[in-house]
C-alpha atoms as a PDB file:
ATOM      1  CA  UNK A   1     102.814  44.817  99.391  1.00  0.00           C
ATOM      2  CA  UNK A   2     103.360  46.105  95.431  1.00  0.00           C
ATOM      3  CA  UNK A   3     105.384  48.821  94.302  1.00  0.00           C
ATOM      4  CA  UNK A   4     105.225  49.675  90.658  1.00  0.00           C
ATOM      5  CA  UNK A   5     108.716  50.348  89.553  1.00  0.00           C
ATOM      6  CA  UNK A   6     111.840  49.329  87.246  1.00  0.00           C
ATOM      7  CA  UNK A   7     114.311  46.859  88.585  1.00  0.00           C
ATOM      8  CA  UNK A   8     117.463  45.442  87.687  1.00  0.00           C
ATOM      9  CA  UNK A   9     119.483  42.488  89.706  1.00  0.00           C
ATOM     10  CA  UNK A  10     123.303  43.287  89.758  1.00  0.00           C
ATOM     11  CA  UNK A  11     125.419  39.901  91.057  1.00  0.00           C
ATOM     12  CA  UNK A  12     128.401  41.325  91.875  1.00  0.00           C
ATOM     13  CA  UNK A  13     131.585  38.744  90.959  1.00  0.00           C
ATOM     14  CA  UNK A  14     129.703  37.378  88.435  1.00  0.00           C
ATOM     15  CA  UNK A  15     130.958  37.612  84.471  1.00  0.00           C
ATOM     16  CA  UNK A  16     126.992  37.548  83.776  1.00  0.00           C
ATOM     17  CA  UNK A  17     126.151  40.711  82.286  1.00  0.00           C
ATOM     18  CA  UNK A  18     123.419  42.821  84.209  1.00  0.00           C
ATOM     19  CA  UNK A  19     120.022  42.931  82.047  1.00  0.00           C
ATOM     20  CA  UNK A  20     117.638  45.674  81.105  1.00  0.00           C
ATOM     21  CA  UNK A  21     115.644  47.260  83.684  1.00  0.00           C
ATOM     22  CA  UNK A  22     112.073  44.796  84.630  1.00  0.00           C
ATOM     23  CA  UNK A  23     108.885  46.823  84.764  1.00  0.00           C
ATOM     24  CA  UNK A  24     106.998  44.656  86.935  1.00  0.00           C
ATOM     25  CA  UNK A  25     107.992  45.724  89.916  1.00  0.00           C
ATOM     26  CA  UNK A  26     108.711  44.119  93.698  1.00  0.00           C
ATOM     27  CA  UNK A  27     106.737  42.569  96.094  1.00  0.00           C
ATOM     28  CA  UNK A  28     107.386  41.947  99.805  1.00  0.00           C
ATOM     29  CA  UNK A  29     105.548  38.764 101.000  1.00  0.00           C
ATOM     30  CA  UNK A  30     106.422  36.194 103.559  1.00  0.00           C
ATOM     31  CA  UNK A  31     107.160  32.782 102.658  1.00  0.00           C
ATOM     32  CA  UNK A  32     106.257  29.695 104.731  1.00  0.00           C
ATOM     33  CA  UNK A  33     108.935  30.485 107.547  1.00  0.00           C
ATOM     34  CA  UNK A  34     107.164  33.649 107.623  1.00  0.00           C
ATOM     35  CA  UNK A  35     110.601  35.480 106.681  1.00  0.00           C
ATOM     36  CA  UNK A  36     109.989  38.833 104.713  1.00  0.00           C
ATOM     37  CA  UNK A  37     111.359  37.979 101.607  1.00  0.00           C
ATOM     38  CA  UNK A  38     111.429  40.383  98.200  1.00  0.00           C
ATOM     39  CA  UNK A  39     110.281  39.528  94.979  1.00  0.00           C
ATOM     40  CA  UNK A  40     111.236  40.414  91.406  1.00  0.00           C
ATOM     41  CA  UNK A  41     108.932  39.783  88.552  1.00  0.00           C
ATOM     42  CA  UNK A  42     105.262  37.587  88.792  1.00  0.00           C
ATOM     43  CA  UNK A  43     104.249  33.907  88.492  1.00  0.00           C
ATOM     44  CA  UNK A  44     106.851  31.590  87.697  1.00  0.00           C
ATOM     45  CA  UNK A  45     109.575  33.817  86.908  1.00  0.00           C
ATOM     46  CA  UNK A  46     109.496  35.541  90.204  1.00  0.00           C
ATOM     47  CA  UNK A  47     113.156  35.516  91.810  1.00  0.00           C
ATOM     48  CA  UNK A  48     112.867  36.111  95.510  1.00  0.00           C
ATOM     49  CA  UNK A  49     115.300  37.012  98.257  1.00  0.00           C
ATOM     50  CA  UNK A  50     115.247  36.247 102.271  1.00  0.00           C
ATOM     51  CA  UNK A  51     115.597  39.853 103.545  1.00  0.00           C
ATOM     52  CA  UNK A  52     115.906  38.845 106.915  1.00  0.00           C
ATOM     53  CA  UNK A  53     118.953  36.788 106.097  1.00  0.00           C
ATOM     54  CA  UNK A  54     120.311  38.931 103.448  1.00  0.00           C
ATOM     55  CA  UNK A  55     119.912  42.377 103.660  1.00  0.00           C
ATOM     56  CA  UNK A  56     123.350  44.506 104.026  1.00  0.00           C
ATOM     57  CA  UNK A  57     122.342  47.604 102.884  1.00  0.00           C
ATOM     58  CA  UNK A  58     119.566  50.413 101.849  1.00  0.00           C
ATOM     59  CA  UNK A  59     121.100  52.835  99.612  1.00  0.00           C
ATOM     60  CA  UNK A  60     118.054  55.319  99.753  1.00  0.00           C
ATOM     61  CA  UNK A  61     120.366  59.209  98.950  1.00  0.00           C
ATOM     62  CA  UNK A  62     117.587  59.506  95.667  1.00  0.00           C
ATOM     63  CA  UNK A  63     114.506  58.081  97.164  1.00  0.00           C
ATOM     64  CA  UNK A  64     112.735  61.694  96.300  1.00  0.00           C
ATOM     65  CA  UNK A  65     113.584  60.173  93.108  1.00  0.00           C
ATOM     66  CA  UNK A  66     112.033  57.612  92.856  1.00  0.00           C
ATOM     67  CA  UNK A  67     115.284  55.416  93.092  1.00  0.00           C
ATOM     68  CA  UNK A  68     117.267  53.355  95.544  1.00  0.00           C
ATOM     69  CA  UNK A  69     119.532  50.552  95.882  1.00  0.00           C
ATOM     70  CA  UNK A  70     119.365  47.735  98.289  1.00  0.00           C
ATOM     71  CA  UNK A  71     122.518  45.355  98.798  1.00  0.00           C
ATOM     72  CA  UNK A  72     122.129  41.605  99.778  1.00  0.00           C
ATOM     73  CA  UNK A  73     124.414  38.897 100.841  1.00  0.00           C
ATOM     74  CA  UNK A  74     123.564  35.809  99.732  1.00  0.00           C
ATOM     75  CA  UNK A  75     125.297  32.284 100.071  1.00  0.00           C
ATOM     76  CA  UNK A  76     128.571  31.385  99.136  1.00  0.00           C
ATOM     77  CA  UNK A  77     129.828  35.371  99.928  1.00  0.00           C
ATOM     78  CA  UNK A  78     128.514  36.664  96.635  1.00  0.00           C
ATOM     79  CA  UNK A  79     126.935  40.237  97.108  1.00  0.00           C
ATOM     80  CA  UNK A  80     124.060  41.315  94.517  1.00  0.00           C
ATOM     81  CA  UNK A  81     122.482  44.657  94.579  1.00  0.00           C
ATOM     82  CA  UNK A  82     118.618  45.708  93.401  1.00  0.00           C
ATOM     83  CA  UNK A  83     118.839  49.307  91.387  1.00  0.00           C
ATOM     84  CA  UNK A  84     115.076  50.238  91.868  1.00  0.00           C
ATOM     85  CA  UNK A  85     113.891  53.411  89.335  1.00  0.00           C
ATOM     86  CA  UNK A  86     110.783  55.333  88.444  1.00  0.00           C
ATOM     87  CA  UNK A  87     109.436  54.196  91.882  1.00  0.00           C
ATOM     88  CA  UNK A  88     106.516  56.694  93.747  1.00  0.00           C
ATOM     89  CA  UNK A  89     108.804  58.144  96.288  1.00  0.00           C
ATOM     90  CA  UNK A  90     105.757  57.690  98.801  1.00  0.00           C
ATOM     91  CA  UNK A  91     105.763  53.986  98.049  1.00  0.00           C
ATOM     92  CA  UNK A  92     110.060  53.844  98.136  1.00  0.00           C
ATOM     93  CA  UNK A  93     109.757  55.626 101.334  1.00  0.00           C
ATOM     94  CA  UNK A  94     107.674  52.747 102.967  1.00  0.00           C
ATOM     95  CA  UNK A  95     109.768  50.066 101.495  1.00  0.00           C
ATOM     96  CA  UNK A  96     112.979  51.666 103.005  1.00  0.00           C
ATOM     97  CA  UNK A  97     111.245  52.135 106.571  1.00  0.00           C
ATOM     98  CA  UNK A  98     110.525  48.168 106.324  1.00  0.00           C
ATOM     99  CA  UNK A  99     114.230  46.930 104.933  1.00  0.00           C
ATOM    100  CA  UNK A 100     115.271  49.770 107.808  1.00  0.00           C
ATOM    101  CA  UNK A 101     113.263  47.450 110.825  1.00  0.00           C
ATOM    102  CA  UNK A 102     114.705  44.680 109.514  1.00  0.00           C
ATOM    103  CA  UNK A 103     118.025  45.640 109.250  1.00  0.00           C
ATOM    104  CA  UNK A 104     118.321  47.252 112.700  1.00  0.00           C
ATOM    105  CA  UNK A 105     115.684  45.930 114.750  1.00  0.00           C
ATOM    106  CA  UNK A 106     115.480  42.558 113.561  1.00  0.00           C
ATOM    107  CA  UNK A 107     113.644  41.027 116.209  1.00  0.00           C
ATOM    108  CA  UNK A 108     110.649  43.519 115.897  1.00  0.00           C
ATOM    109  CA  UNK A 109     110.020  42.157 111.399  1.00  0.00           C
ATOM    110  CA  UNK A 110     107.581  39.434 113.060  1.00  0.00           C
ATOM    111  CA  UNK A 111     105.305  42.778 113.889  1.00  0.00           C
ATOM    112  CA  UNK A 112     105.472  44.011 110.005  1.00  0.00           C
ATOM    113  CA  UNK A 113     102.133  43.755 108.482  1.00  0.00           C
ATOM    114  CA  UNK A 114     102.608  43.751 104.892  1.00  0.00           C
ATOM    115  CA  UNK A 115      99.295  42.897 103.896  1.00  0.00           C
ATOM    116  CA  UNK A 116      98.640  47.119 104.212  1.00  0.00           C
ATOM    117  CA  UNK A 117      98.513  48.474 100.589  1.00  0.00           C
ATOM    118  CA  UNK A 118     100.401  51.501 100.104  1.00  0.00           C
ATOM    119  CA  UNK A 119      97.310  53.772 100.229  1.00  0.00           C
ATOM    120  CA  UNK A 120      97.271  53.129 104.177  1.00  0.00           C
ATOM    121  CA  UNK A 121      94.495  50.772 103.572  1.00  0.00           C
ATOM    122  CA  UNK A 122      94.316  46.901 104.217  1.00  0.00           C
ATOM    123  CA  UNK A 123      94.415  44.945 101.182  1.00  0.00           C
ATOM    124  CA  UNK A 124      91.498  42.803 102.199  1.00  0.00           C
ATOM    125  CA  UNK A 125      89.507  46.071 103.066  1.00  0.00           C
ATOM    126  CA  UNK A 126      89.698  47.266 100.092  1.00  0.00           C
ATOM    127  CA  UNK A 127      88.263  44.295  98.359  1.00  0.00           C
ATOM    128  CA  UNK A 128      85.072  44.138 100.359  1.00  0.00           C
ATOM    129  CA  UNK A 129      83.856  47.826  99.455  1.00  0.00           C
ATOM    130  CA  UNK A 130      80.234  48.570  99.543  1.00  0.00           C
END
């Protein structure tokens, strides 16, 4: 699954500087564990995150927006937060009702399909059209 939106990746407790918003969006894909992990960027440069091990919080008060703010854990006790802007609220929306199953029901993210495209649509559906 593909939303279309800015991004930027804030490591707290870091003295690196956070970078200009990314326009190429996030992805949610599972990885070879089959965790739901989140992706910044495409191809090689793609810097992903384990959800299902990291995810604190959804910060979703402007998701009519178009904006939201998800906070992750990661090793070592760092915390790094993903400012997402200029988002299609429908599309945010779905991403927040995902990261919401898998932050409070985490035993039910084996039953996400994330192959769906945001249109409601599966993605291999929608390449076989006649």
């Amino acid at each position: 699954m593909h939303i279309e939106c800015n991004t930027v990746v804030d490591y707290l407790f870091q003295q690196r500087k956070q970078g200009r918003p990314g326009a190429q969006g996030i992805t949610l894909f599972r990885n070879g564990q089959l965790q739901i992990c989140l992706g910044i960027g495409k191809g090689s440069k793609m810097v992903h995150f384990k959800l299902e091990e990291s995810l604190s919080k959804v910060y979703s008060g402007f998701i009519n927006d178009g904006k939201c703010t998800i906070e992750l854990k990661l090793a070592g006790g760092s915390t790094c937060n993903i400012i997402i802007s200029k988002a299609n609220p429908n599309h945010l929306n779905e991403l927040v009702k995902i990261l919401n199953i898998i932050d409070q029901q985490p035993d039910r993210a084996h039953e996400i399909d994330l192959r769906k495209n945001l249109d409601g649509e599966n993605d291999e559906d929608s390449e076989n059209d006649d």
